[in-house]
C-alpha atoms as a PDB file:
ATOM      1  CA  UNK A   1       0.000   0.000   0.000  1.00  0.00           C
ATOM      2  CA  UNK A   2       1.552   3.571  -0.977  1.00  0.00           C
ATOM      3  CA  UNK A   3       1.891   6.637   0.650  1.00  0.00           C
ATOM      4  CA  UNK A   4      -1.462   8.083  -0.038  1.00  0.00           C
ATOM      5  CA  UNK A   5      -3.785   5.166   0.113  1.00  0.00           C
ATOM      6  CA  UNK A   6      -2.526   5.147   3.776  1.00  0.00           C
ATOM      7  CA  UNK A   7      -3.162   8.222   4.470  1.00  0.00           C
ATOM      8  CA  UNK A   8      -6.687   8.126   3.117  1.00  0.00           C
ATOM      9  CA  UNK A   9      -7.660   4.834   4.245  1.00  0.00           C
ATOM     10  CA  UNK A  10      -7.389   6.043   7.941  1.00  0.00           C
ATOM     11  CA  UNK A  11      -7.223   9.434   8.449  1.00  0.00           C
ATOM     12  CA  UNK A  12      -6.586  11.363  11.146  1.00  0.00           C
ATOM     13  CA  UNK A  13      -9.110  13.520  13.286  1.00  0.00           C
ATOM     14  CA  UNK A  14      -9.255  16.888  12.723  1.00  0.00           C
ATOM     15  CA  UNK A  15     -10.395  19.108  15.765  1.00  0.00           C
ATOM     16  CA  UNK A  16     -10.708  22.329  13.569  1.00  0.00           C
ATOM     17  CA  UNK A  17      -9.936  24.739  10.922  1.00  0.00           C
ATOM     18  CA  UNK A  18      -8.938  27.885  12.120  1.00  0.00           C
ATOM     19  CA  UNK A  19      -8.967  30.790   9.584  1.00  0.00           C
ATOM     20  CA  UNK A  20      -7.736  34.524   9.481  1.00  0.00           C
ATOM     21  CA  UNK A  21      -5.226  33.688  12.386  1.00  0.00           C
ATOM     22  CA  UNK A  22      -2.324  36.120  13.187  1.00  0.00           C
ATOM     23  CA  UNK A  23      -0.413  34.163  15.885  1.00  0.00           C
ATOM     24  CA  UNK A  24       0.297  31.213  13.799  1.00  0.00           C
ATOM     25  CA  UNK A  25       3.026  31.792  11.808  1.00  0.00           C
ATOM     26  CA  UNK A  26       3.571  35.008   9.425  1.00  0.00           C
ATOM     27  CA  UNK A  27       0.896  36.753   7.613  1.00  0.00           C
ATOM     28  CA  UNK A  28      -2.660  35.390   7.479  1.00  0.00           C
ATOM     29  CA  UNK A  29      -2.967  32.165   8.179  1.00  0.00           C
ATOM     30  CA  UNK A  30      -5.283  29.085   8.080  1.00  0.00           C
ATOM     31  CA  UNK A  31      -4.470  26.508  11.220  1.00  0.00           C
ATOM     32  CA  UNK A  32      -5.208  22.896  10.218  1.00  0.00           C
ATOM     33  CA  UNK A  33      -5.330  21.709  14.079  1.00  0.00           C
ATOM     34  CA  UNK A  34      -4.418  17.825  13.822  1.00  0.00           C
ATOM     35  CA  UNK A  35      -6.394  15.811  16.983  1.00  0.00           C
ATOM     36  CA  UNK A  36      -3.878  13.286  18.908  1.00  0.00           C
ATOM     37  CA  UNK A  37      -0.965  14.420  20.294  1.00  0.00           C
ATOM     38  CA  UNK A  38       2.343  11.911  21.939  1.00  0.00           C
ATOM     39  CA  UNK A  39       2.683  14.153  24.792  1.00  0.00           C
ATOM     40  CA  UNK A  40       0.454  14.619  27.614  1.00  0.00           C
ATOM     41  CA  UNK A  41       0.906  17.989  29.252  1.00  0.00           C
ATOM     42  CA  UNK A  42      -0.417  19.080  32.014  1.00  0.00           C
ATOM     43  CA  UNK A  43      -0.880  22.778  30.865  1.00  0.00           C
ATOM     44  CA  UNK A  44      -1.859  22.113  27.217  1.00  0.00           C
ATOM     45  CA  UNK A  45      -3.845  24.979  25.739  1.00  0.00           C
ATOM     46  CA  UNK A  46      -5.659  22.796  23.350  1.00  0.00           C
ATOM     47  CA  UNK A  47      -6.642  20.161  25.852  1.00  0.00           C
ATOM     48  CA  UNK A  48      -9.274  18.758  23.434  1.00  0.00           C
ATOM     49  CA  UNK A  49      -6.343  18.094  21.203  1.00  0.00           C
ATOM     50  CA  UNK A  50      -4.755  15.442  23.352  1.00  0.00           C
ATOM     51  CA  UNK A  51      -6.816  12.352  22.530  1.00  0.00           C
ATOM     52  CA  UNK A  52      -6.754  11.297  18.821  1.00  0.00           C
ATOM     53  CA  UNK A  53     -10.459   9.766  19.262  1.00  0.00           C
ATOM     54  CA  UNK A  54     -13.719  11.454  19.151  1.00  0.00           C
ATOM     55  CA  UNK A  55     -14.871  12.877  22.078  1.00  0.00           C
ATOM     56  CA  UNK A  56     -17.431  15.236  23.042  1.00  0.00           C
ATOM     57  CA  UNK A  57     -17.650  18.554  24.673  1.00  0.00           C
ATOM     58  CA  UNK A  58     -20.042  20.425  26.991  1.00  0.00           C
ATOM     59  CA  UNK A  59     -19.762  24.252  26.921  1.00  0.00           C
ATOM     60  CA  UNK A  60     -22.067  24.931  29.998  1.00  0.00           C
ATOM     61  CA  UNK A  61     -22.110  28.725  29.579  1.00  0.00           C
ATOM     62  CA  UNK A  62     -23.560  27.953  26.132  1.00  0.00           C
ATOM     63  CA  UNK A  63     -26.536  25.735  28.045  1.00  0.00           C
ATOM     64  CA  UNK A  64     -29.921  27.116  28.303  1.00  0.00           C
ATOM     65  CA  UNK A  65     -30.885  23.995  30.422  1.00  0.00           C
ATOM     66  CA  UNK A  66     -33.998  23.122  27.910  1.00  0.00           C
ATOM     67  CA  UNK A  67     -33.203  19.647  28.660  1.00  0.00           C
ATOM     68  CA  UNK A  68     -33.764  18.514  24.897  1.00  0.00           C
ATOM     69  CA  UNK A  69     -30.251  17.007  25.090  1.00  0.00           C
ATOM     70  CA  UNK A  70     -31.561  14.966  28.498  1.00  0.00           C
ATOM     71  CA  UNK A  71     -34.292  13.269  26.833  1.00  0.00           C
ATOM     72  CA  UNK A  72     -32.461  12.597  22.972  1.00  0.00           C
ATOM     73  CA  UNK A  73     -29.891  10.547  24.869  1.00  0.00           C
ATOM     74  CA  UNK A  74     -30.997   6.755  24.362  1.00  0.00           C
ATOM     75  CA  UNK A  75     -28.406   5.591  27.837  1.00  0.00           C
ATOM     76  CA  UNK A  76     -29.079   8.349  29.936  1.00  0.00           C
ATOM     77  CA  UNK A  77     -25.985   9.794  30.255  1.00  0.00           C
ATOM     78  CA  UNK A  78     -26.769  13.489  30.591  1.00  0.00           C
ATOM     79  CA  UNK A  79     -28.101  14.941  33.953  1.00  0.00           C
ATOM     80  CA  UNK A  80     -27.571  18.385  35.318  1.00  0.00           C
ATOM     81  CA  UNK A  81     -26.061  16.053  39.124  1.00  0.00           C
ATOM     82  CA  UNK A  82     -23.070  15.483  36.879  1.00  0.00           C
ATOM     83  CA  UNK A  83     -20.241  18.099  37.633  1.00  0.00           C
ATOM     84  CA  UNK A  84     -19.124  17.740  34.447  1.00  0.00           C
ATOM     85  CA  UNK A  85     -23.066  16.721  32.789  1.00  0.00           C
ATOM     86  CA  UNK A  86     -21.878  13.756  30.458  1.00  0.00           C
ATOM     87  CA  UNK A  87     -21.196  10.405  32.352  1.00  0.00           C
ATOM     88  CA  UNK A  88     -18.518   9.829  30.082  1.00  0.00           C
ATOM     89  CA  UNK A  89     -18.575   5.595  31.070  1.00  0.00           C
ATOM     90  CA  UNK A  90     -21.934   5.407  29.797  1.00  0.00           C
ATOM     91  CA  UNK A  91     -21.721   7.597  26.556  1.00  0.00           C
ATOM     92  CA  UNK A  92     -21.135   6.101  23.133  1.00  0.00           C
ATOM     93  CA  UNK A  93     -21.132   8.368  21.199  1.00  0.00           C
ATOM     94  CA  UNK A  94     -24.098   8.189  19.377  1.00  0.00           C
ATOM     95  CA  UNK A  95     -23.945  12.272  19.022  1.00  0.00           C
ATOM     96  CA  UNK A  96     -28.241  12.305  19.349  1.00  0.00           C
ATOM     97  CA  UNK A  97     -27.752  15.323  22.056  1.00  0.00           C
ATOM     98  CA  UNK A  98     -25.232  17.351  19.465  1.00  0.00           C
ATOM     99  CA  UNK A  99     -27.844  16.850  17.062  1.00  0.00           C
ATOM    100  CA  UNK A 100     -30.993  18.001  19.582  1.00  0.00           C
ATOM    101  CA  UNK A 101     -28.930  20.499  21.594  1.00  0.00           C
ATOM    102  CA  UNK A 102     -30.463  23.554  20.068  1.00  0.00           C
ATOM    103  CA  UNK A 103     -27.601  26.312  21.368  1.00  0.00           C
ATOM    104  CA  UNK A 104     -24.503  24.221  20.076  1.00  0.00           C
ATOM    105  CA  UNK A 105     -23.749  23.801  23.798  1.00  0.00           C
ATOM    106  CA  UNK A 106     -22.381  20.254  23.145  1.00  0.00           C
ATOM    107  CA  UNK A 107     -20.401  19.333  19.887  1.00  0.00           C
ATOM    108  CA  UNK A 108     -18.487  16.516  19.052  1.00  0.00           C
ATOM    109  CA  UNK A 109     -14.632  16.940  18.804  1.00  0.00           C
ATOM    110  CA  UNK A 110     -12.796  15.260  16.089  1.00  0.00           C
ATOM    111  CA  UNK A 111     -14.014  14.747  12.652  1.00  0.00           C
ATOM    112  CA  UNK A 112     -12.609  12.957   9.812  1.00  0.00           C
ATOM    113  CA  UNK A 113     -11.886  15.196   6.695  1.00  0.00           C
ATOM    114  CA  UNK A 114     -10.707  14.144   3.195  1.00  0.00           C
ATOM    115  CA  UNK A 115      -7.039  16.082   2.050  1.00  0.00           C
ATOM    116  CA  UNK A 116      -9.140  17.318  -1.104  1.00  0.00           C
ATOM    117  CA  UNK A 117     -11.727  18.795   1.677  1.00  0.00           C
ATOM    118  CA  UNK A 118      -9.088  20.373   3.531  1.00  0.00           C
ATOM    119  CA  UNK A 119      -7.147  21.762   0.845  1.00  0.00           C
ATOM    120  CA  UNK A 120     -10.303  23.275  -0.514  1.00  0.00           C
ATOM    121  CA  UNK A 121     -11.342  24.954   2.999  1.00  0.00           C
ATOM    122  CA  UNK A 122      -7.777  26.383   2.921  1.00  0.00           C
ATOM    123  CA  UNK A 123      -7.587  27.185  -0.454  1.00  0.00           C
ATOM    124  CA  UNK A 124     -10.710  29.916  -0.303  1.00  0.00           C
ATOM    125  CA  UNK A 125      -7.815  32.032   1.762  1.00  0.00           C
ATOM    126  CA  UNK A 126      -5.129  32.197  -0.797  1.00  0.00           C
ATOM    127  CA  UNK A 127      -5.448  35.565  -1.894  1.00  0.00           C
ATOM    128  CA  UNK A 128      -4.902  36.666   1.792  1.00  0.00           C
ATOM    129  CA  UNK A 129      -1.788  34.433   1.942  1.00  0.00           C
ATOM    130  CA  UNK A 130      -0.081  35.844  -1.094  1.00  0.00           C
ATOM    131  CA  UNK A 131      -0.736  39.521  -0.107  1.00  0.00           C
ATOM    132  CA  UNK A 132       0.432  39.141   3.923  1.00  0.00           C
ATOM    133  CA  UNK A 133       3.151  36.528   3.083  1.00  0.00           C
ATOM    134  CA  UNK A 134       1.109  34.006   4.774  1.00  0.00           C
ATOM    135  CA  UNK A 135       0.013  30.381   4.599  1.00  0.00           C
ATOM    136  CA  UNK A 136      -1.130  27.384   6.341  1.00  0.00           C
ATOM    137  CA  UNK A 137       0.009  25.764   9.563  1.00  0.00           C
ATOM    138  CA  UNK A 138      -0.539  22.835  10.748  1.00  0.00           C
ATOM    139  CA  UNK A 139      -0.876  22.096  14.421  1.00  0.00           C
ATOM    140  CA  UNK A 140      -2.410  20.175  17.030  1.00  0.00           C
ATOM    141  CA  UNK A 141      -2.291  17.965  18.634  1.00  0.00           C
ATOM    142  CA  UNK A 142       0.728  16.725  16.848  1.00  0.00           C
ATOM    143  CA  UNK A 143       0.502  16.422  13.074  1.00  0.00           C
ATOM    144  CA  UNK A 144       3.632  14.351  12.725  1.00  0.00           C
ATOM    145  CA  UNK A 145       1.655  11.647  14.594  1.00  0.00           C
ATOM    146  CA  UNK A 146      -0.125  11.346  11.301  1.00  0.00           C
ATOM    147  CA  UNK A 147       3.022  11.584   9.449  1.00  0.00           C
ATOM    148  CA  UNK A 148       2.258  10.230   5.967  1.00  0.00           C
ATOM    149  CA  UNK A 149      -1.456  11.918   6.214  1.00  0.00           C
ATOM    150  CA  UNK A 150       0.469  15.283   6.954  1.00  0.00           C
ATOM    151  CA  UNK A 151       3.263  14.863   4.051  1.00  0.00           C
ATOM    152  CA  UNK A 152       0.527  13.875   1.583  1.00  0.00           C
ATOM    153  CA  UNK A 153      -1.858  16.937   2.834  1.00  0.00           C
ATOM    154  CA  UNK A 154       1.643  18.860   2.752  1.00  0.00           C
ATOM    155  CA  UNK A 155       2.449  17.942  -0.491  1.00  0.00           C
ATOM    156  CA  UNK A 156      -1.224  19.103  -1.861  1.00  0.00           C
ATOM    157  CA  UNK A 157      -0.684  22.600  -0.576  1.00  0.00           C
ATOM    158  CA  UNK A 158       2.660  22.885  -2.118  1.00  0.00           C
ATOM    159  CA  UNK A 159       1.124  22.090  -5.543  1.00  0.00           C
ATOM    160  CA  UNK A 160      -1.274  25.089  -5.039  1.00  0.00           C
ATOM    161  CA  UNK A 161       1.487  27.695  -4.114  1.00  0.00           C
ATOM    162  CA  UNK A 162       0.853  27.654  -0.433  1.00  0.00           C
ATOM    163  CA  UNK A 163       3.736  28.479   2.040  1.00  0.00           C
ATOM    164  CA  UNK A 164       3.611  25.878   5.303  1.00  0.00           C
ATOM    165  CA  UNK A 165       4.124  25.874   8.374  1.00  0.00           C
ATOM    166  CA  UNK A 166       5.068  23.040  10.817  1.00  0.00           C
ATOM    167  CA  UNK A 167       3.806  23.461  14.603  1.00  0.00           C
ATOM    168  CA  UNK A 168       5.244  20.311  16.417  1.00  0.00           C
ATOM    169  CA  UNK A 169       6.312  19.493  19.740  1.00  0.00           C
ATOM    170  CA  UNK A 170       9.618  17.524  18.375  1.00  0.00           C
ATOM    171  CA  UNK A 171       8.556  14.363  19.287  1.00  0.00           C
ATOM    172  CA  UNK A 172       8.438  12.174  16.089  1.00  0.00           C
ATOM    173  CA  UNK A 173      10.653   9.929  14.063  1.00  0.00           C
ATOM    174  CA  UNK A 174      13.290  11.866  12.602  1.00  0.00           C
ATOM    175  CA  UNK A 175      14.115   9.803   9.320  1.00  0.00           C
ATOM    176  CA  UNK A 176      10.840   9.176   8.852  1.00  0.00           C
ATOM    177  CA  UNK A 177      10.018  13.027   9.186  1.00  0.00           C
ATOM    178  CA  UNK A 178      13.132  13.997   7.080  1.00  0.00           C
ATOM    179  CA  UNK A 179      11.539  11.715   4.011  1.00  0.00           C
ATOM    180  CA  UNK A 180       7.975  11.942   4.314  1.00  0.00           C
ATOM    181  CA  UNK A 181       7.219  15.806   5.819  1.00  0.00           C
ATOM    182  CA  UNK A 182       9.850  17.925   5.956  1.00  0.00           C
ATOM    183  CA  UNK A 183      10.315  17.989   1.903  1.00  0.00           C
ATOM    184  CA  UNK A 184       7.081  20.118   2.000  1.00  0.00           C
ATOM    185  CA  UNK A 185       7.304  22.280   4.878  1.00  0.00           C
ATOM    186  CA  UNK A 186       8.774  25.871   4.633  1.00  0.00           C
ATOM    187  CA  UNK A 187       8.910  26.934   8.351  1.00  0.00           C
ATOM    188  CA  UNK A 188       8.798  24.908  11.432  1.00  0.00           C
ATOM    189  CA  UNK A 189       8.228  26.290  14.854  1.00  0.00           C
ATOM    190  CA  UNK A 190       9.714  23.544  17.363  1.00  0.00           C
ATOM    191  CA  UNK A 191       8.279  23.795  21.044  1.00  0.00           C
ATOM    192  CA  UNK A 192      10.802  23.143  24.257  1.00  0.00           C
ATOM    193  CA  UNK A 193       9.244  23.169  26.792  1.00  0.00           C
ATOM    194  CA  UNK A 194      11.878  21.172  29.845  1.00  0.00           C
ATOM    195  CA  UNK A 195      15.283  20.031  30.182  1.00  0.00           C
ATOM    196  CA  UNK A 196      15.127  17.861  32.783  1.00  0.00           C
ATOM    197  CA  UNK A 197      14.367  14.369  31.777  1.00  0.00           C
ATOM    198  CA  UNK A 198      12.329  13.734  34.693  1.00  0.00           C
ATOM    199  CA  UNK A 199      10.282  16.938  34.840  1.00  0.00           C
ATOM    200  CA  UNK A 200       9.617  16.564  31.312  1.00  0.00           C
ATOM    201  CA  UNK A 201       8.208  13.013  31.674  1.00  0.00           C
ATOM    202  CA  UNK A 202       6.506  14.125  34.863  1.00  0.00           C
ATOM    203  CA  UNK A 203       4.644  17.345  33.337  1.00  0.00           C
ATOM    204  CA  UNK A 204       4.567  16.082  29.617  1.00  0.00           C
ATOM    205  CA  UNK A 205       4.158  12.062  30.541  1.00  0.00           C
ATOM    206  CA  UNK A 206       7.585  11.829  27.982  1.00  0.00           C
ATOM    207  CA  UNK A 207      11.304  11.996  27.847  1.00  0.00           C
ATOM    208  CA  UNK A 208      12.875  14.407  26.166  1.00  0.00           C
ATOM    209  CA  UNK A 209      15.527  12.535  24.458  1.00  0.00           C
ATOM    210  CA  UNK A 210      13.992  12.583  21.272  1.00  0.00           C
ATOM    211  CA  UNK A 211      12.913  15.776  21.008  1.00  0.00           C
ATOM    212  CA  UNK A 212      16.352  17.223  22.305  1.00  0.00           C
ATOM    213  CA  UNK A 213      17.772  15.101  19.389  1.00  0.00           C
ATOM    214  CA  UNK A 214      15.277  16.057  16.910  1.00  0.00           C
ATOM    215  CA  UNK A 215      15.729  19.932  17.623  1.00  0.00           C
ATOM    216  CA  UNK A 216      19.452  19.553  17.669  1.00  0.00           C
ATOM    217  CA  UNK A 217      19.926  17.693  14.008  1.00  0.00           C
ATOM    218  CA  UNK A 218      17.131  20.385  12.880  1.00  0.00           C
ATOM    219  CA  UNK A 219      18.573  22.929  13.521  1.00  0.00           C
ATOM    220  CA  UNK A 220      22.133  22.033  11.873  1.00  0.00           C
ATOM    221  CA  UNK A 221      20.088  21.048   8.841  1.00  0.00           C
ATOM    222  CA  UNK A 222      18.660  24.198   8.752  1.00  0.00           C
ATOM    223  CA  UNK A 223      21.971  26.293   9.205  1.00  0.00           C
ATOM    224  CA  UNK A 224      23.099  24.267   5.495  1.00  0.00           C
ATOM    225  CA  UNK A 225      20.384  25.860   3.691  1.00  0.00           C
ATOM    226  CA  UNK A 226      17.647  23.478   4.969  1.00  0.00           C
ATOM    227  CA  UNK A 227      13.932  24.448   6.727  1.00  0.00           C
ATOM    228  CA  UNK A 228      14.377  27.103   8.929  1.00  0.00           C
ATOM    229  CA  UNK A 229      13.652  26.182  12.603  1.00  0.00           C
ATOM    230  CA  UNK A 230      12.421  28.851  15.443  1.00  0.00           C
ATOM    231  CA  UNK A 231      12.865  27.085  18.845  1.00  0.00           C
ATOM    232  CA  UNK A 232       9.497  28.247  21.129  1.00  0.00           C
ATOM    233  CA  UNK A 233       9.844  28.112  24.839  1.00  0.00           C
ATOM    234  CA  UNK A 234       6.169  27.742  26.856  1.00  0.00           C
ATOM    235  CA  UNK A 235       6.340  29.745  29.973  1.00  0.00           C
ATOM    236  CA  UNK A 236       4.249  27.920  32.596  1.00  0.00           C
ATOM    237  CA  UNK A 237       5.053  29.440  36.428  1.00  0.00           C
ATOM    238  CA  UNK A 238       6.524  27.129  38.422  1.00  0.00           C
ATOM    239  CA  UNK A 239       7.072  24.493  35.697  1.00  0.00           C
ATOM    240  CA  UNK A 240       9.097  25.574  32.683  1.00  0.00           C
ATOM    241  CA  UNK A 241       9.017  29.260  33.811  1.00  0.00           C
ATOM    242  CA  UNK A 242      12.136  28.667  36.730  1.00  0.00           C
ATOM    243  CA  UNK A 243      15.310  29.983  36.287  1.00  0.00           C
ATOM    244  CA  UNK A 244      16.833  26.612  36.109  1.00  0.00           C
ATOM    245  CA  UNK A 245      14.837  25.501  33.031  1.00  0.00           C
ATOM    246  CA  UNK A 246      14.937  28.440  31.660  1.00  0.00           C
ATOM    247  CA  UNK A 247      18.698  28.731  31.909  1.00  0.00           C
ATOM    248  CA  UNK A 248      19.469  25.455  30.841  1.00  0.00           C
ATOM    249  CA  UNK A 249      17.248  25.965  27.556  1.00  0.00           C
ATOM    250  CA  UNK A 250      19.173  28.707  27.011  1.00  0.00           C
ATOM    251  CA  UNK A 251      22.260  26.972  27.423  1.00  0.00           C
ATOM    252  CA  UNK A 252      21.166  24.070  24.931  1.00  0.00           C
ATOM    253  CA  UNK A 253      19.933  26.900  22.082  1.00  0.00           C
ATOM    254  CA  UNK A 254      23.681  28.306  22.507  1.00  0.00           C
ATOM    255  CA  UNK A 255      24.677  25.002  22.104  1.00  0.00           C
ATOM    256  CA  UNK A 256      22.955  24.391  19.041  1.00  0.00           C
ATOM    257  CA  UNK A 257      23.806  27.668  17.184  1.00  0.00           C
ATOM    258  CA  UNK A 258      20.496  28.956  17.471  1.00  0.00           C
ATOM    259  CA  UNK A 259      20.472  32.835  17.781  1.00  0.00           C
ATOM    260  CA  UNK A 260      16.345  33.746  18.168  1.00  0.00           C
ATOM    261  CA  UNK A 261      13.761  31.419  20.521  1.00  0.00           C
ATOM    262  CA  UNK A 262      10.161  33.105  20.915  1.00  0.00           C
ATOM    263  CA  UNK A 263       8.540  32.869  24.616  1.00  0.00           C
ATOM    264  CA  UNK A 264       4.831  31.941  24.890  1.00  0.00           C
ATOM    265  CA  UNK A 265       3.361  33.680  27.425  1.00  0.00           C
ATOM    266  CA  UNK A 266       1.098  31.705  29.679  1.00  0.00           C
ATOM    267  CA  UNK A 267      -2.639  32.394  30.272  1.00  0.00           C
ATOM    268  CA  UNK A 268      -4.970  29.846  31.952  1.00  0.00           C
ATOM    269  CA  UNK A 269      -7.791  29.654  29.893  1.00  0.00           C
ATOM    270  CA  UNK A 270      -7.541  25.455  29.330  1.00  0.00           C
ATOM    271  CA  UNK A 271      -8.483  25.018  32.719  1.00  0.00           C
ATOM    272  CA  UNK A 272     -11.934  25.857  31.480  1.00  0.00           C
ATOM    273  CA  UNK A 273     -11.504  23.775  28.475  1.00  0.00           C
ATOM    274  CA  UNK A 274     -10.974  20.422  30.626  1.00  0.00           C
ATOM    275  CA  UNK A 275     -13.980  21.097  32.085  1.00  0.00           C
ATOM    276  CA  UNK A 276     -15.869  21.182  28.635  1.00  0.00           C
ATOM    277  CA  UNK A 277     -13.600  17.404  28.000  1.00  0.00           C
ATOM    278  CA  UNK A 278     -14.705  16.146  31.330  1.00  0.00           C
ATOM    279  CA  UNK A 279     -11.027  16.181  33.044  1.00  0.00           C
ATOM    280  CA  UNK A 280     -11.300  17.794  36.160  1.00  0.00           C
ATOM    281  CA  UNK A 281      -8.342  19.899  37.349  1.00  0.00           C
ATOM    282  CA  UNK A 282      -4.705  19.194  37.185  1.00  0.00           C
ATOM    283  CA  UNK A 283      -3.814  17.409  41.080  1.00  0.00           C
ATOM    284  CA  UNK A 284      -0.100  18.321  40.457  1.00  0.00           C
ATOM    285  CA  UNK A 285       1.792  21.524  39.467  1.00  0.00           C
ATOM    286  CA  UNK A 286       2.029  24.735  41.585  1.00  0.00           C
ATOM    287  CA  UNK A 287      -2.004  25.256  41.062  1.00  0.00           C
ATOM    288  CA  UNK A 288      -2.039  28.481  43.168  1.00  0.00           C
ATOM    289  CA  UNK A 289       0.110  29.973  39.948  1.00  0.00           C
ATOM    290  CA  UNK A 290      -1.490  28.247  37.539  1.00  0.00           C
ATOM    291  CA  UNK A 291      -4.838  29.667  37.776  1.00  0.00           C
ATOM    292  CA  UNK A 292      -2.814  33.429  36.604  1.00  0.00           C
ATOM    293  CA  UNK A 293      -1.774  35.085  33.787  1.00  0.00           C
ATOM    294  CA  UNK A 294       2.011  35.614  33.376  1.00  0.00           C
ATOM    295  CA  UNK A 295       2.902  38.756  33.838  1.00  0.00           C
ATOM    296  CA  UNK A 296       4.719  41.940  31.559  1.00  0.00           C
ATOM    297  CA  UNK A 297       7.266  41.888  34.544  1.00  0.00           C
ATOM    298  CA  UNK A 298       7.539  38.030  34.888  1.00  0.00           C
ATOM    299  CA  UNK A 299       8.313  38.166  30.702  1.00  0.00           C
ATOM    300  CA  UNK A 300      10.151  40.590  30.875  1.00  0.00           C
ATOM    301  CA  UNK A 301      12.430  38.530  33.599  1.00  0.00           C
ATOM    302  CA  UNK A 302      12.558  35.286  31.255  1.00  0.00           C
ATOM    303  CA  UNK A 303      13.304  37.283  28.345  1.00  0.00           C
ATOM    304  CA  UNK A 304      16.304  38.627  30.212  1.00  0.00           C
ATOM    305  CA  UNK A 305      17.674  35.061  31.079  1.00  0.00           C
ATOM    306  CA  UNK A 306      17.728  34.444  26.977  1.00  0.00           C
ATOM    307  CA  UNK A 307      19.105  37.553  25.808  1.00  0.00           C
ATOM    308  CA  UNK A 308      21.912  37.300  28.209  1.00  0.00           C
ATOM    309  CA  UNK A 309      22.808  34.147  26.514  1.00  0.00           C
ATOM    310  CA  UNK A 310      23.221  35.961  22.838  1.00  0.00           C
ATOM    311  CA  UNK A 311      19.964  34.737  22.266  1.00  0.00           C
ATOM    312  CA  UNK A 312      17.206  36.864  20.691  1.00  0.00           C
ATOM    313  CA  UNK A 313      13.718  36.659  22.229  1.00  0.00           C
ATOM    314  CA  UNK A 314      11.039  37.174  19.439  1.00  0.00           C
END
């Protein structure tokens, strides 16, 4: 079986299709957000993005309590006694309540789209891309899960003129990447998130070996003429956001040659996205920090700890 029959004969999930975005990449953009991800952290801002299977979501601000939902559902899984409203064990699925709910207060998360369907949702952007220097990105989750789906969809938008962008948290296959994906990409923007071995396995459920690796033989590609690489550095208070991580990333970057990491500034908003997934709230982590925005002065102190290092904060 080839490449592309692969691809098509189980594709991944796609959680959405994000259009007209600025904070994606240069220019306009269209985000192609890939469901599934091999990393499980504990602050991820697209919590919903974790799983690669359908799920469904309750947005409870959206409900009007009608209770059409209550009585569609054929196992009686709904009831307003449920902190979270779906009894997850008994669900299957069925997607009767998205159907009924009459406020979009429940949707399903995860659908299956064709690469033709996606590159025609994209496509309807173009003339935006060419005039801003933009594109599309692709993010997640983690596309390079979906590795030959992603180098075929890849390989679709480069045939209609259409500059990409890789979001990934570094943890793939590397030859595997380097001859099926990276061909096709013209940007990637490679997330780092802890040097320690055992916080990163402990916050992200990983190691980092791999993606230390990955970053590393990246970026030396790309200083040969390859895909340029910008290292991004998540700051989450108390986790990745320490002095310690923050000067050992630092340290690594020098290492590596690279000359310009961006910082992501945290902000707590998937706390309330869990709830919508039915996870209830992170047990671990400093949670007292957690629950705030980072702020200008905090930035302004891990920005310090990079540029003191040589190292450009964009």
């Amino acid at each position: 079986m080839n490449a592309s029959a692969r691809a098509n004969s189980h594709p991944p999930l796609i959680l959405e299709i994000k259009g007209n975005s600025l904070d994606d990449g240069p220019g306009i953009r269209s985000v192609v957000f890939f469901k599934g991800c091999p990393l499980a952290c504990l602050w991820c801002h697209n919590p919903e993005s974790k799983r690669p299977g359908t799920e469904i979501g309750h947005d409870a601000t959206a409900c009007i309590g009608c209770g059409t939902c209550i009585e569609s559902c054929p196992r009686g899984a709904l009831s307003r006694d449920n902190p979270f409203f779906i009894d997850r064990a008994k669900c299957n699925l069925c997607f009767d309540c998205v159907e009924a709910c009459p406020t979009a207060a429940l949707r399903r998360i995860g659908t299956p789209m064709a690469i033709p369907d996606i590159v025609a949702a994209v496509s309807r952007d173009k003339p935006f891309y060419d005039s801003s220097g933009g594109g599309v990105t692709l993010s997640g989750g983690e596309p390079t899960r979906a590795m030959d789906f992603a180098a075929e969809l890849a390989q679709a938008l480069k045939k209609a003129g259409i500059h990409i962008l890789l979001e990934t948290c570094g943890a793939f296959r590397l030859q595997a990447f380097k001859q099926m994906l990276y061909p096709f990409v013209d940007l990637i923007y490679f997330d780092l998130k802890l040097m320690d071995d055992r916080a990163h396995q402990h916050y992200c459920g990983a190691a980092n070996k791999i993606i230390l690796d990955n970053f590393s033989q990246l970026h030396q590609s790309a200083a040969l003429g390859g895909v340029p690489i910008l290292p991004r550095i998540p700051l989450i208070p108390g986790i990745t956001a320490t002095p310690a991580n923050l000067g050992a990333t630092a340290a690594f970057l020098k290492r590596c040659g690279a000359d310009r990491a961006q910082l992501l500034p945290y902000h707590p908003l998937w706390q309330a996205k869990n709830r919508t997934i039915g996870m209830p709230p992170p047990a671990d982590g400093p949670t007292a920090a957690l629950g705030q925005w980072l702020s200008p002065q905090a930035l302004s102190e891990c920005a310090a700890v990079f540029t003191r290092e040589g190292i450009a904060v964009c």
